[in-house]
PDBML (XML) file of the C-alpha atoms, coordinates in Angstrom:
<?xml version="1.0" encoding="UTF-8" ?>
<PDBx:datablock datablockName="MODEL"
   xmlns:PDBx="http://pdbml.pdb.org/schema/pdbx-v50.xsd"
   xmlns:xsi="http://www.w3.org/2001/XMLSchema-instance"
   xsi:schemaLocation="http://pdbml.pdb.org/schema/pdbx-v50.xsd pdbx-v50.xsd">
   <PDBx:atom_siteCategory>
      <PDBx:atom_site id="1">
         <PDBx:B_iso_or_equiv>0.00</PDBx:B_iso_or_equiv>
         <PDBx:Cartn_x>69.960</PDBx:Cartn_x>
         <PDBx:Cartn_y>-205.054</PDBx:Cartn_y>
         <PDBx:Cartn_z>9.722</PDBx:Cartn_z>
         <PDBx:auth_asym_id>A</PDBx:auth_asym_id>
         <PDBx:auth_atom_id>CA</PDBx:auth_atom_id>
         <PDBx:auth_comp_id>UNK</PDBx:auth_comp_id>
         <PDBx:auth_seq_id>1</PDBx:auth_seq_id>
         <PDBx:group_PDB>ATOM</PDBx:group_PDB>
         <PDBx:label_alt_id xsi:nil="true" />
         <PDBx:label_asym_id>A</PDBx:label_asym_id>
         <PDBx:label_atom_id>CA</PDBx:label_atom_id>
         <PDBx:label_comp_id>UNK</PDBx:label_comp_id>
         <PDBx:label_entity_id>1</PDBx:label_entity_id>
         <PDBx:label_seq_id>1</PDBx:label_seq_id>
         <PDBx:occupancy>1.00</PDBx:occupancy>
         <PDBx:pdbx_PDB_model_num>1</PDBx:pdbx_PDB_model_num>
         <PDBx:type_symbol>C</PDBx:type_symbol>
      </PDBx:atom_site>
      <PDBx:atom_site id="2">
         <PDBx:B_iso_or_equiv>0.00</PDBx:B_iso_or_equiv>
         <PDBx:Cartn_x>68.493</PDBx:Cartn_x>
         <PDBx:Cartn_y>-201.334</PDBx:Cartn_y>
         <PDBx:Cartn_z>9.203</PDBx:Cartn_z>
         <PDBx:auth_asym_id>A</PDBx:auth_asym_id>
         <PDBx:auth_atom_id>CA</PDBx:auth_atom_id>
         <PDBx:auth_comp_id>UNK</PDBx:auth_comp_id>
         <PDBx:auth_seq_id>2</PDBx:auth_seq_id>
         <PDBx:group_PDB>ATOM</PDBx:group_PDB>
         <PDBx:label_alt_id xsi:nil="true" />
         <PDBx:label_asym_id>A</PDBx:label_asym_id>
         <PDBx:label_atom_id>CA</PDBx:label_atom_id>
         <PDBx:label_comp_id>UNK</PDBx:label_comp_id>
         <PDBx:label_entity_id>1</PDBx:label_entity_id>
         <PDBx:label_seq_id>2</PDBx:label_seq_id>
         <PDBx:occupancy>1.00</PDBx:occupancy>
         <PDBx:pdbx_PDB_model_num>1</PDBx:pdbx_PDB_model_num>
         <PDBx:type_symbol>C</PDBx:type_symbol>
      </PDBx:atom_site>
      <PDBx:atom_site id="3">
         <PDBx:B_iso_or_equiv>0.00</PDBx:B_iso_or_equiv>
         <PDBx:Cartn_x>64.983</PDBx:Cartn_x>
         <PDBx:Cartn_y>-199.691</PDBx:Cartn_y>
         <PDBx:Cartn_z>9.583</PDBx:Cartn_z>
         <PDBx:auth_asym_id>A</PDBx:auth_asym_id>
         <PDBx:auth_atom_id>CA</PDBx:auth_atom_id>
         <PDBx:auth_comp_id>UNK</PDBx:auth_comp_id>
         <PDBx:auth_seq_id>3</PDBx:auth_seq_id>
         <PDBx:group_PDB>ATOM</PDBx:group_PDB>
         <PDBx:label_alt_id xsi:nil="true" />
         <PDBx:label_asym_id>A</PDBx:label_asym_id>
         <PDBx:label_atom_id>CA</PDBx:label_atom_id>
         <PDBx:label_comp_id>UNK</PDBx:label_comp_id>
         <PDBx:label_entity_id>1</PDBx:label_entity_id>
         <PDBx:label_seq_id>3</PDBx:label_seq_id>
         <PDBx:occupancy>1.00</PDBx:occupancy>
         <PDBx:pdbx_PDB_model_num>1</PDBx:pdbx_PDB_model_num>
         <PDBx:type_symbol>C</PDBx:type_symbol>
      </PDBx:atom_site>
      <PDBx:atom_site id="4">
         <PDBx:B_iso_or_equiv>0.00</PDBx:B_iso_or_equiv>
         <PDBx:Cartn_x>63.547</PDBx:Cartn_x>
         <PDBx:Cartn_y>-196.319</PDBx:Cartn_y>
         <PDBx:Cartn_z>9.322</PDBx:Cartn_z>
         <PDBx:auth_asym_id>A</PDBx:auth_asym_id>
         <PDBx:auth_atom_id>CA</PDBx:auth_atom_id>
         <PDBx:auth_comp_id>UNK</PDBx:auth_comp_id>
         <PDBx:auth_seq_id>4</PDBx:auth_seq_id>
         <PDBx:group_PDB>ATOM</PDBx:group_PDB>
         <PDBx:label_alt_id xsi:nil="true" />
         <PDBx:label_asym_id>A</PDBx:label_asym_id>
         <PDBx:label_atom_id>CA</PDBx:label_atom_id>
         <PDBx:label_comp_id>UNK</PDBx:label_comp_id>
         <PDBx:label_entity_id>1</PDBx:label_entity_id>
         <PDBx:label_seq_id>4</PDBx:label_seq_id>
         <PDBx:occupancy>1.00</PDBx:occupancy>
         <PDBx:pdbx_PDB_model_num>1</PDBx:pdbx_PDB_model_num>
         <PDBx:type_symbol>C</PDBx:type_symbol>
      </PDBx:atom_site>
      <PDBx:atom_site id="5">
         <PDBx:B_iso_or_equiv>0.00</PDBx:B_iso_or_equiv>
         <PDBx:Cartn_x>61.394</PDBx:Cartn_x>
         <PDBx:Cartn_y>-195.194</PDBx:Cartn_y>
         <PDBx:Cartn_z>11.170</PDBx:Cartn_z>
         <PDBx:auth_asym_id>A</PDBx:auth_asym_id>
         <PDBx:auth_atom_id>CA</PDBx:auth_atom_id>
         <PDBx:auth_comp_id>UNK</PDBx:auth_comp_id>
         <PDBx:auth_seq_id>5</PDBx:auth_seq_id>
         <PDBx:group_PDB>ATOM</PDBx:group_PDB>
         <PDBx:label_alt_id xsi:nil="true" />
         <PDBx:label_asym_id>A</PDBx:label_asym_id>
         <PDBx:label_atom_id>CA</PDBx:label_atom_id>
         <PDBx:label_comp_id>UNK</PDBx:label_comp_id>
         <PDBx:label_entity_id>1</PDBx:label_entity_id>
         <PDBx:label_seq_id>5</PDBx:label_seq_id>
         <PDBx:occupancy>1.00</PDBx:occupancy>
         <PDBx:pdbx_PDB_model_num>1</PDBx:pdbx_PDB_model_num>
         <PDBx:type_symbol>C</PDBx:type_symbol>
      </PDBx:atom_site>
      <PDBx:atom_site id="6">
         <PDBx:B_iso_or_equiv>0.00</PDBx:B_iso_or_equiv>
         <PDBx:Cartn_x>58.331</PDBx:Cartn_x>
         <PDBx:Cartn_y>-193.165</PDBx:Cartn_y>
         <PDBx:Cartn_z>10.508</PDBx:Cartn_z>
         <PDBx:auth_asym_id>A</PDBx:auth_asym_id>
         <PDBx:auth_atom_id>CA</PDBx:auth_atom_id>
         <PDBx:auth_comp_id>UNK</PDBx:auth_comp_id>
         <PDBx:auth_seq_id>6</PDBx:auth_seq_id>
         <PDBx:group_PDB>ATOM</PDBx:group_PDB>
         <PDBx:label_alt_id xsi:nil="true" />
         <PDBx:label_asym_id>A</PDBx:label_asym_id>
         <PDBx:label_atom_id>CA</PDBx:label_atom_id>
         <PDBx:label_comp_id>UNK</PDBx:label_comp_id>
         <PDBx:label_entity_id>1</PDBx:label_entity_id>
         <PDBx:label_seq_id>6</PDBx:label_seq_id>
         <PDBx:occupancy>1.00</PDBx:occupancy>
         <PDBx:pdbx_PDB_model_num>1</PDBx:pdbx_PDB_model_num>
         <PDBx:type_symbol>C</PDBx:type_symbol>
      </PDBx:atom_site>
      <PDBx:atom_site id="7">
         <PDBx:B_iso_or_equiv>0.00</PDBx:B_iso_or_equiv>
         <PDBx:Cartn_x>56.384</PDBx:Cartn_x>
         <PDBx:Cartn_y>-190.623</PDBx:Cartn_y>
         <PDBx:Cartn_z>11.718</PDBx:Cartn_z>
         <PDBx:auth_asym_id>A</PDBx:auth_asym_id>
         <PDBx:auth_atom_id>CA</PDBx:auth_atom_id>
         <PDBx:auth_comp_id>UNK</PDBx:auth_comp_id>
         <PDBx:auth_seq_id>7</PDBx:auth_seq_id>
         <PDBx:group_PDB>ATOM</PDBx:group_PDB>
         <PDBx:label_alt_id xsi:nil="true" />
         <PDBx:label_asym_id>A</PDBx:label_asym_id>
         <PDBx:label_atom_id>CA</PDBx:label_atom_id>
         <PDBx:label_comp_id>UNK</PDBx:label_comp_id>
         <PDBx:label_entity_id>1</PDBx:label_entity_id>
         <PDBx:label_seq_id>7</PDBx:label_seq_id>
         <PDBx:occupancy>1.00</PDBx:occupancy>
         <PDBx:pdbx_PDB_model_num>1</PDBx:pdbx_PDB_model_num>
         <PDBx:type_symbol>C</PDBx:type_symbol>
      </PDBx:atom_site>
      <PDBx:atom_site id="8">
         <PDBx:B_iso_or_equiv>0.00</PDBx:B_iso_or_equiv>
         <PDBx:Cartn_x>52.922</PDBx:Cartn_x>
         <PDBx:Cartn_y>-189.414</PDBx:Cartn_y>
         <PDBx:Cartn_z>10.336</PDBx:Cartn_z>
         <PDBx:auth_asym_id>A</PDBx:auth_asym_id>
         <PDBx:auth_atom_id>CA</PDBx:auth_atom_id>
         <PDBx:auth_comp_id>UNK</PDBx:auth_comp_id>
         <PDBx:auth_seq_id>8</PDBx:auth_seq_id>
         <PDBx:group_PDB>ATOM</PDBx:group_PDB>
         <PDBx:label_alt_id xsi:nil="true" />
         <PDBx:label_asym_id>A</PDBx:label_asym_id>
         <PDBx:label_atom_id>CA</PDBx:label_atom_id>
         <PDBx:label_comp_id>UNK</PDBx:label_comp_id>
         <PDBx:label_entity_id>1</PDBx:label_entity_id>
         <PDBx:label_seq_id>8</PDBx:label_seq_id>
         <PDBx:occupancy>1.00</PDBx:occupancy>
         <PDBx:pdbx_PDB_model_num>1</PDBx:pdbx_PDB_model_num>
         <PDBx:type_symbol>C</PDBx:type_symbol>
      </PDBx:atom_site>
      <PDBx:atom_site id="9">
         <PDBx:B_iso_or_equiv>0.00</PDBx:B_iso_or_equiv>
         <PDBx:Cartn_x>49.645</PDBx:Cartn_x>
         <PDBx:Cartn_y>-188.388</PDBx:Cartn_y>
         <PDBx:Cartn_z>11.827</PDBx:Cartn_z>
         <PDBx:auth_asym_id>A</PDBx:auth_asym_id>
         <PDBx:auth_atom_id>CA</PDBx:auth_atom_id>
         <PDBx:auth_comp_id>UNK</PDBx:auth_comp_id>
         <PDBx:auth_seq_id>9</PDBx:auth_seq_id>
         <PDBx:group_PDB>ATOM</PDBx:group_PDB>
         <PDBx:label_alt_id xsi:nil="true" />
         <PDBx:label_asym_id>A</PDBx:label_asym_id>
         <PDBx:label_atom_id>CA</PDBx:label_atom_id>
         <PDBx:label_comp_id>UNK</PDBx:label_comp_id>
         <PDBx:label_entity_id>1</PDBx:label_entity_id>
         <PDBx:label_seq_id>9</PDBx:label_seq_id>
         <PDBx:occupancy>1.00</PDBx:occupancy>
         <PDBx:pdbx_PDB_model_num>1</PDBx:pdbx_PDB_model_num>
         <PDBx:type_symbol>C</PDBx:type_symbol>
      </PDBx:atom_site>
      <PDBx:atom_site id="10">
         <PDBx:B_iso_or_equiv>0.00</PDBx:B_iso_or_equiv>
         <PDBx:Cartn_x>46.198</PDBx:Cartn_x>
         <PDBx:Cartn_y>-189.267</PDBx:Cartn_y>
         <PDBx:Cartn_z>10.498</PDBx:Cartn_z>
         <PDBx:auth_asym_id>A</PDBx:auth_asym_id>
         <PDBx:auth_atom_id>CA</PDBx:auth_atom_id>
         <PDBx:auth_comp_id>UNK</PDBx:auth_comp_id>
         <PDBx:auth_seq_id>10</PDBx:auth_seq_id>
         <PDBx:group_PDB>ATOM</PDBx:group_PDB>
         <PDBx:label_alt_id xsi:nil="true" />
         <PDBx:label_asym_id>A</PDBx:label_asym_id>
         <PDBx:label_atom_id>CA</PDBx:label_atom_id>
         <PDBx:label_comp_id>UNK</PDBx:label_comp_id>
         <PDBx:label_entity_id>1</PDBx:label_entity_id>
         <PDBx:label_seq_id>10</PDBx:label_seq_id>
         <PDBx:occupancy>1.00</PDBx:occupancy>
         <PDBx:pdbx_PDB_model_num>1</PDBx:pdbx_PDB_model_num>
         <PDBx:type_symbol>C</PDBx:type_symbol>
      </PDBx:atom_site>
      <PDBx:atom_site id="11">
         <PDBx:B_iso_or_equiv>0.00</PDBx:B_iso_or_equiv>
         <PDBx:Cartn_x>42.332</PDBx:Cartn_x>
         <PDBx:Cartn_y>-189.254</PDBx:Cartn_y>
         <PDBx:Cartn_z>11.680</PDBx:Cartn_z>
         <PDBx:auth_asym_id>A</PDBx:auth_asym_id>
         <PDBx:auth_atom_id>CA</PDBx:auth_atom_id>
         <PDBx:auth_comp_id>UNK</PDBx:auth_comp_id>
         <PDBx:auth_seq_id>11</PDBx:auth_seq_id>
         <PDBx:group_PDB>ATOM</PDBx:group_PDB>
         <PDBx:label_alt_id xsi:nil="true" />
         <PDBx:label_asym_id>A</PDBx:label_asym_id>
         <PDBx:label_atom_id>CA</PDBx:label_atom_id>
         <PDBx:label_comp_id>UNK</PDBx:label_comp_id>
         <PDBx:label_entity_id>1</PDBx:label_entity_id>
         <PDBx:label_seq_id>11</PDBx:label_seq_id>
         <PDBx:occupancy>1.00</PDBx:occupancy>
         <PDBx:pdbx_PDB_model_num>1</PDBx:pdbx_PDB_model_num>
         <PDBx:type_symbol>C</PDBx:type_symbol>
      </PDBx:atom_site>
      <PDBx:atom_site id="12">
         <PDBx:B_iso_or_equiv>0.00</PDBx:B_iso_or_equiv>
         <PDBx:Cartn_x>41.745</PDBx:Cartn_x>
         <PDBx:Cartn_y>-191.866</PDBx:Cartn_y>
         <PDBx:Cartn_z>13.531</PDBx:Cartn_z>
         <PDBx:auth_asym_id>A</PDBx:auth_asym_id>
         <PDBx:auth_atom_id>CA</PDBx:auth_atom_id>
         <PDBx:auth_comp_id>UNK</PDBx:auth_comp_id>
         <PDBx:auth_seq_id>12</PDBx:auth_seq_id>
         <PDBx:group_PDB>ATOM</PDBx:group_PDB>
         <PDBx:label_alt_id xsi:nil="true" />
         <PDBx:label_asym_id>A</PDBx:label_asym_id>
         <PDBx:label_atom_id>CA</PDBx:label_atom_id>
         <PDBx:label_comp_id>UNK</PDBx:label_comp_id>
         <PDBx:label_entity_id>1</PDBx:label_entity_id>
         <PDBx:label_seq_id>12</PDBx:label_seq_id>
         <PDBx:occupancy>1.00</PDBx:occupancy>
         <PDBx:pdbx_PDB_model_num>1</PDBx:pdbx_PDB_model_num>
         <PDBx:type_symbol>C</PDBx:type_symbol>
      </PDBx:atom_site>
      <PDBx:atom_site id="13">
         <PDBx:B_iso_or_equiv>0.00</PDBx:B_iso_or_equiv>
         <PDBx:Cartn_x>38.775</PDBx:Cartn_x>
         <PDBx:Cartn_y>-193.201</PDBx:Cartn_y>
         <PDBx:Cartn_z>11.535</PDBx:Cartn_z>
         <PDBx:auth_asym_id>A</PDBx:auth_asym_id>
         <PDBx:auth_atom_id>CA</PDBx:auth_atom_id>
         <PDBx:auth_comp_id>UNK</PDBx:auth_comp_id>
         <PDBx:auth_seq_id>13</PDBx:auth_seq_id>
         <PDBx:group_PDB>ATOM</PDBx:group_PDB>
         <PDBx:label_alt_id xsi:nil="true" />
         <PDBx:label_asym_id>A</PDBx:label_asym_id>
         <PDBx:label_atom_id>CA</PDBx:label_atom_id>
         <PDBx:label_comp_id>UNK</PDBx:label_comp_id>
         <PDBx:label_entity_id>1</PDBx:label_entity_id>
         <PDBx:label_seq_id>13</PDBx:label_seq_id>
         <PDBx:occupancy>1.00</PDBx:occupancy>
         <PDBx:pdbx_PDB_model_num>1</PDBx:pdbx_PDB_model_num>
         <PDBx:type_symbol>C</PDBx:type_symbol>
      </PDBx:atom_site>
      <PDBx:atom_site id="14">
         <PDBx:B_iso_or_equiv>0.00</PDBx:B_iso_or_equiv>
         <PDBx:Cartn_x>41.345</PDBx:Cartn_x>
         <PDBx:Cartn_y>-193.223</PDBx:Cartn_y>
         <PDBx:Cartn_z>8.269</PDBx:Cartn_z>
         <PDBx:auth_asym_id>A</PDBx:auth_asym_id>
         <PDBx:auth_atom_id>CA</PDBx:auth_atom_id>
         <PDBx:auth_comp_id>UNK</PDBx:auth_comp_id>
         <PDBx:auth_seq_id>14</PDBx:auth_seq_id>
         <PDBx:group_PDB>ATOM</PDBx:group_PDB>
         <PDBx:label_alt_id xsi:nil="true" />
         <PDBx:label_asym_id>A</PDBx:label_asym_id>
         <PDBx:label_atom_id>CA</PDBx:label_atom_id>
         <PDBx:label_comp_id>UNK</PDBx:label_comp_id>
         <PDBx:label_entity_id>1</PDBx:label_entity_id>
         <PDBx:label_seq_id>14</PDBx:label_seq_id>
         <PDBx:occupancy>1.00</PDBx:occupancy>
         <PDBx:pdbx_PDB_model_num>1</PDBx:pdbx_PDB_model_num>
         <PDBx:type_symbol>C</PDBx:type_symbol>
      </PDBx:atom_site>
      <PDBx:atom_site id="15">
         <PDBx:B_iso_or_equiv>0.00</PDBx:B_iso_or_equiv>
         <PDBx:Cartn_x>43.603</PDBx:Cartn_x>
         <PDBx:Cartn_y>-196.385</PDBx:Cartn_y>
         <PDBx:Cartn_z>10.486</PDBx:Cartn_z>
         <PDBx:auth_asym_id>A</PDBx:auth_asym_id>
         <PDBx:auth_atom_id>CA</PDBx:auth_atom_id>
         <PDBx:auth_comp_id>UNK</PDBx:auth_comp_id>
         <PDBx:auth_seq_id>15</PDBx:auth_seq_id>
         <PDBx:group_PDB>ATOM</PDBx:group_PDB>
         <PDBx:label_alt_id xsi:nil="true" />
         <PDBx:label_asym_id>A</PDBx:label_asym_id>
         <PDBx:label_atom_id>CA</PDBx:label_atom_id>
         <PDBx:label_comp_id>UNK</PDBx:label_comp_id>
         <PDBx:label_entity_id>1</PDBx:label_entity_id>
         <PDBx:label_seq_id>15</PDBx:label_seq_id>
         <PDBx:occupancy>1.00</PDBx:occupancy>
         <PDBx:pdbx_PDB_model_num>1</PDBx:pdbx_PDB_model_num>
         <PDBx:type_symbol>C</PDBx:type_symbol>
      </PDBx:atom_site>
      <PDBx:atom_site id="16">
         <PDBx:B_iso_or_equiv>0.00</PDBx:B_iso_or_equiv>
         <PDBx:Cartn_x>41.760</PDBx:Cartn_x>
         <PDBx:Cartn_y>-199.080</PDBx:Cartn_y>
         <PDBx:Cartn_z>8.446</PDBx:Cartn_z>
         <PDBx:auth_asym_id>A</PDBx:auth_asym_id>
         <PDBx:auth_atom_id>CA</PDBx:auth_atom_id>
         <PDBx:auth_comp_id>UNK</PDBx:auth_comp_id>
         <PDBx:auth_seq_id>16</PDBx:auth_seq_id>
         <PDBx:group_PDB>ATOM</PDBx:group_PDB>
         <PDBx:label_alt_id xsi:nil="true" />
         <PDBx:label_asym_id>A</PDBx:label_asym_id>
         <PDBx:label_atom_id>CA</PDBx:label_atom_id>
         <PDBx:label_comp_id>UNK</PDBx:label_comp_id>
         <PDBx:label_entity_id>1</PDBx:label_entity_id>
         <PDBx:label_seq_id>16</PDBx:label_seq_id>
         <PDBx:occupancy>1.00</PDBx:occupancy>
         <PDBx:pdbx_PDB_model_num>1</PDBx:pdbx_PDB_model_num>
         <PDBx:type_symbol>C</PDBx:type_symbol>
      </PDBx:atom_site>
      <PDBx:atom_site id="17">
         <PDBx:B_iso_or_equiv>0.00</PDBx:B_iso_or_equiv>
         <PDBx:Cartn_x>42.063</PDBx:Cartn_x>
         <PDBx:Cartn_y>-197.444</PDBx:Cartn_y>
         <PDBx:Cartn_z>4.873</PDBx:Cartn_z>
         <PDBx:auth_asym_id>A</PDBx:auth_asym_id>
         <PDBx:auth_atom_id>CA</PDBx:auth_atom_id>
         <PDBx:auth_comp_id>UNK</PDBx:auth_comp_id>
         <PDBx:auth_seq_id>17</PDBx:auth_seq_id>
         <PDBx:group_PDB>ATOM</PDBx:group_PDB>
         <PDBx:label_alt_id xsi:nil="true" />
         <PDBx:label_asym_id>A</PDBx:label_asym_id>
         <PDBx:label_atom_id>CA</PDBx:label_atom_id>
         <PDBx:label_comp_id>UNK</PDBx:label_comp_id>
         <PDBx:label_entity_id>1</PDBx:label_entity_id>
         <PDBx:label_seq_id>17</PDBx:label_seq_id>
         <PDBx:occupancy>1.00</PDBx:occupancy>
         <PDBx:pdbx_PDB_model_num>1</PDBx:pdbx_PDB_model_num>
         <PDBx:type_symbol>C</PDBx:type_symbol>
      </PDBx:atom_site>
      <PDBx:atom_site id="18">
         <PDBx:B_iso_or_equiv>0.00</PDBx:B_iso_or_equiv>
         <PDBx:Cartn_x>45.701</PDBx:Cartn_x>
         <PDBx:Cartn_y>-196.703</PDBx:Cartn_y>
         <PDBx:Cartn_z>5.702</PDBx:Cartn_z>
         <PDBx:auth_asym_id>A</PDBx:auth_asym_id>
         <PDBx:auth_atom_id>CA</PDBx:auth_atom_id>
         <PDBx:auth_comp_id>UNK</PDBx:auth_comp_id>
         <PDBx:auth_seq_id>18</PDBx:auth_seq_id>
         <PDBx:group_PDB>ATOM</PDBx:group_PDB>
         <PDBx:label_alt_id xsi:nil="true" />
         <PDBx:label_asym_id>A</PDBx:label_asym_id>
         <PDBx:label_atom_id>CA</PDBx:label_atom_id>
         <PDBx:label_comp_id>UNK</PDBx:label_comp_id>
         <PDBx:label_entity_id>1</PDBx:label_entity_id>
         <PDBx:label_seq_id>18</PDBx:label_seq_id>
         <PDBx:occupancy>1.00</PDBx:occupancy>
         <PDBx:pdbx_PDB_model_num>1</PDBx:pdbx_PDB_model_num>
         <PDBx:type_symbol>C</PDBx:type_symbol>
      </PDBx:atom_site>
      <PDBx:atom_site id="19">
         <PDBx:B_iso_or_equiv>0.00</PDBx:B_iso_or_equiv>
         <PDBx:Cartn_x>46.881</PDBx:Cartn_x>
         <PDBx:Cartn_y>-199.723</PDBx:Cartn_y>
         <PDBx:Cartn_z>6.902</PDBx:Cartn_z>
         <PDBx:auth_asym_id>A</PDBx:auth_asym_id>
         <PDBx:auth_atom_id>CA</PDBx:auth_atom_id>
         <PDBx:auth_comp_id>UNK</PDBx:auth_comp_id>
         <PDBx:auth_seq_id>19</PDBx:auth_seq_id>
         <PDBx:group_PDB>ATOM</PDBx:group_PDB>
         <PDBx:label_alt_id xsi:nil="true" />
         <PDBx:label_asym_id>A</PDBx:label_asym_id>
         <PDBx:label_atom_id>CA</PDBx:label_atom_id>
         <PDBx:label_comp_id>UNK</PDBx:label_comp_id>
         <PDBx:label_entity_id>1</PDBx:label_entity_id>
         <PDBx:label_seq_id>19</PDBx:label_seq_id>
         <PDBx:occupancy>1.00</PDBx:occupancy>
         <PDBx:pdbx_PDB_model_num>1</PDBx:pdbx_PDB_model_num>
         <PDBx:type_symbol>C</PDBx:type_symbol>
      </PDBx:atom_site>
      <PDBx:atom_site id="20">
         <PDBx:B_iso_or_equiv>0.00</PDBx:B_iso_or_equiv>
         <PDBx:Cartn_x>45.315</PDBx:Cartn_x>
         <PDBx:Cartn_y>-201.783</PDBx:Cartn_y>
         <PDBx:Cartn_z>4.078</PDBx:Cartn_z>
         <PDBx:auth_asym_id>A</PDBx:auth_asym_id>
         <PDBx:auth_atom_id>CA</PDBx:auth_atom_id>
         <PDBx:auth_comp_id>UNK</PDBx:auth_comp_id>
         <PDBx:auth_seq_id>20</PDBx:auth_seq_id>
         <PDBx:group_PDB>ATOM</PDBx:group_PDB>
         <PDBx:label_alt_id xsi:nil="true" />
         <PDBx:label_asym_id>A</PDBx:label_asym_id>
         <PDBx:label_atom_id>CA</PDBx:label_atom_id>
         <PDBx:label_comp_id>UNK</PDBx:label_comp_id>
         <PDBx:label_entity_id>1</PDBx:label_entity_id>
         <PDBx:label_seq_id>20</PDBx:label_seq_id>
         <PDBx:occupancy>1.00</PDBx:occupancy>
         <PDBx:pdbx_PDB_model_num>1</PDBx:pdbx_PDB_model_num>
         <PDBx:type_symbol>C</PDBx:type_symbol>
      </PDBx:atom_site>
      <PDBx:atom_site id="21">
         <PDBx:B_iso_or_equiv>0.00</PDBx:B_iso_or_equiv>
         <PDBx:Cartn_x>47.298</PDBx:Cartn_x>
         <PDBx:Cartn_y>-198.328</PDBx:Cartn_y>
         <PDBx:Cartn_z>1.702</PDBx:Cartn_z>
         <PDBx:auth_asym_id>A</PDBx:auth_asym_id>
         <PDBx:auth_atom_id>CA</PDBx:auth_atom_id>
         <PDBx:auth_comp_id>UNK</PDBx:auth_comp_id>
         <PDBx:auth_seq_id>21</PDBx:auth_seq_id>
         <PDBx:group_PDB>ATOM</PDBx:group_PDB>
         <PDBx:label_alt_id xsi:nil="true" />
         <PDBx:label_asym_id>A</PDBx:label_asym_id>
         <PDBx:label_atom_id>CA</PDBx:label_atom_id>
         <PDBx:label_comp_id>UNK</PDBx:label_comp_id>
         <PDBx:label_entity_id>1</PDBx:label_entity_id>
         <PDBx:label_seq_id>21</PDBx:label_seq_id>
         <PDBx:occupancy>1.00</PDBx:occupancy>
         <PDBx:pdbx_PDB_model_num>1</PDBx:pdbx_PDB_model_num>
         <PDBx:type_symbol>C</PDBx:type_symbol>
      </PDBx:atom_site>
      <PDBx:atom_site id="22">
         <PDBx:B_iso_or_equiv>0.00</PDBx:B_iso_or_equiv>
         <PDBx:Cartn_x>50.523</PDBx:Cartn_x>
         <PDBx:Cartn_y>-199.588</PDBx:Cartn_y>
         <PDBx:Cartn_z>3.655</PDBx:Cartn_z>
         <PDBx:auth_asym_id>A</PDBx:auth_asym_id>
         <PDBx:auth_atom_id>CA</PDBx:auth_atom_id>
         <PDBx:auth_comp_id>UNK</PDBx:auth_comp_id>
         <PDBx:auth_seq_id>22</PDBx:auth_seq_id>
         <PDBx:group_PDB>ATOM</PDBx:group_PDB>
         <PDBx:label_alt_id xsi:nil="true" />
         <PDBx:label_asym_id>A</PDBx:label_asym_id>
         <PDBx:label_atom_id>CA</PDBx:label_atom_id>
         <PDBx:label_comp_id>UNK</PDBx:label_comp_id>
         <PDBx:label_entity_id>1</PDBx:label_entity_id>
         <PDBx:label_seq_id>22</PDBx:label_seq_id>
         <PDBx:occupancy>1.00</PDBx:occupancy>
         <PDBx:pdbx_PDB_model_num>1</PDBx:pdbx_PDB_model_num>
         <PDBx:type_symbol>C</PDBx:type_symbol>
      </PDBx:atom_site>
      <PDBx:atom_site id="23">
         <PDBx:B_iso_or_equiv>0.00</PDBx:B_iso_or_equiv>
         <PDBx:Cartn_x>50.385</PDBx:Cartn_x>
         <PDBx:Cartn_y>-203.797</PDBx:Cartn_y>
         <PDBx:Cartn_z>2.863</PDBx:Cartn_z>
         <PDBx:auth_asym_id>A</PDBx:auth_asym_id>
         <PDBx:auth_atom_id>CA</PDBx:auth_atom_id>
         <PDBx:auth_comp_id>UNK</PDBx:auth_comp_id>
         <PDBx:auth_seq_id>23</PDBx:auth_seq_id>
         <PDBx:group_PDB>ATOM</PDBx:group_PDB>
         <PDBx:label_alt_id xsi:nil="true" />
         <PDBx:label_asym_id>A</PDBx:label_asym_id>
         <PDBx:label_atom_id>CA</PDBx:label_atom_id>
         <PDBx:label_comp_id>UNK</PDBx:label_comp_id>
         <PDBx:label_entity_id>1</PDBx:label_entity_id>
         <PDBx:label_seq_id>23</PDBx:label_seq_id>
         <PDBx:occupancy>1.00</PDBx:occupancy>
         <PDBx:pdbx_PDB_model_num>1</PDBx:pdbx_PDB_model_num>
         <PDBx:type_symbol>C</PDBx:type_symbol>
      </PDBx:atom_site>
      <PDBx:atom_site id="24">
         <PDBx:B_iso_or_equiv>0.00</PDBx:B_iso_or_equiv>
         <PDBx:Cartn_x>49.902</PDBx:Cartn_x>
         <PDBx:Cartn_y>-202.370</PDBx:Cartn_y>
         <PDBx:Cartn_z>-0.972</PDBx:Cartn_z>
         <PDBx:auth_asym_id>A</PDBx:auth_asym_id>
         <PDBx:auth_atom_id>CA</PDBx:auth_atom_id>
         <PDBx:auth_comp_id>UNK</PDBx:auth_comp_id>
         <PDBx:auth_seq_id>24</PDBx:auth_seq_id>
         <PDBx:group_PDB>ATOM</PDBx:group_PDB>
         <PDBx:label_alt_id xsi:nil="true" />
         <PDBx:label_asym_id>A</PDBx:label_asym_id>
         <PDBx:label_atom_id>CA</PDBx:label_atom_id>
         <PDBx:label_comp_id>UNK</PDBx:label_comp_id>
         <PDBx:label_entity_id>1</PDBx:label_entity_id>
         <PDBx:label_seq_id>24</PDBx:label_seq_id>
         <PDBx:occupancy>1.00</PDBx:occupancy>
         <PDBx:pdbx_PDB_model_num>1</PDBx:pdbx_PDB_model_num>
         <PDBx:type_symbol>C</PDBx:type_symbol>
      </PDBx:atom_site>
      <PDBx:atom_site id="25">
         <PDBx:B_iso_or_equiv>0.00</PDBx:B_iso_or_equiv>
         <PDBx:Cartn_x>53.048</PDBx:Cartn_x>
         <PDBx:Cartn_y>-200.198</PDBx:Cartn_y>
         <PDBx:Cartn_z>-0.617</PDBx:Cartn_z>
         <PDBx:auth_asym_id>A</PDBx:auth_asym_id>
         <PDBx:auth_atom_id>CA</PDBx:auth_atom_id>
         <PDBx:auth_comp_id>UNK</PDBx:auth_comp_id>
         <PDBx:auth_seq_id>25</PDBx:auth_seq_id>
         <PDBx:group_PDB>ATOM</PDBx:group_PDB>
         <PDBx:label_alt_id xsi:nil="true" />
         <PDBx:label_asym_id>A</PDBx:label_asym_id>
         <PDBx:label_atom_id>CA</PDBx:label_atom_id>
         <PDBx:label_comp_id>UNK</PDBx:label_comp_id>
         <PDBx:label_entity_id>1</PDBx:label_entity_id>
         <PDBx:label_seq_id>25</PDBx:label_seq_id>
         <PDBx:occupancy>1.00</PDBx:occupancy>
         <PDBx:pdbx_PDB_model_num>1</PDBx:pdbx_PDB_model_num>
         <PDBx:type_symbol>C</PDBx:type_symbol>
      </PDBx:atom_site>
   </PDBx:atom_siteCategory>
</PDBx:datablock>
């Protein structure tokens, strides 16, 4: 029904560590 969406910017070589930080969250 609703999303936000989000806007960040990391190093590239942080993608892996960041996405596993997201499924956590």
């Amino acid at each position: 029904p609703d999303y936000l969406c989000m806007d960040g910017t990391i190093p590239r070589a942080a993608l892996p560590l960041v996405l596993a930080r997201m499924r956590q969250m």
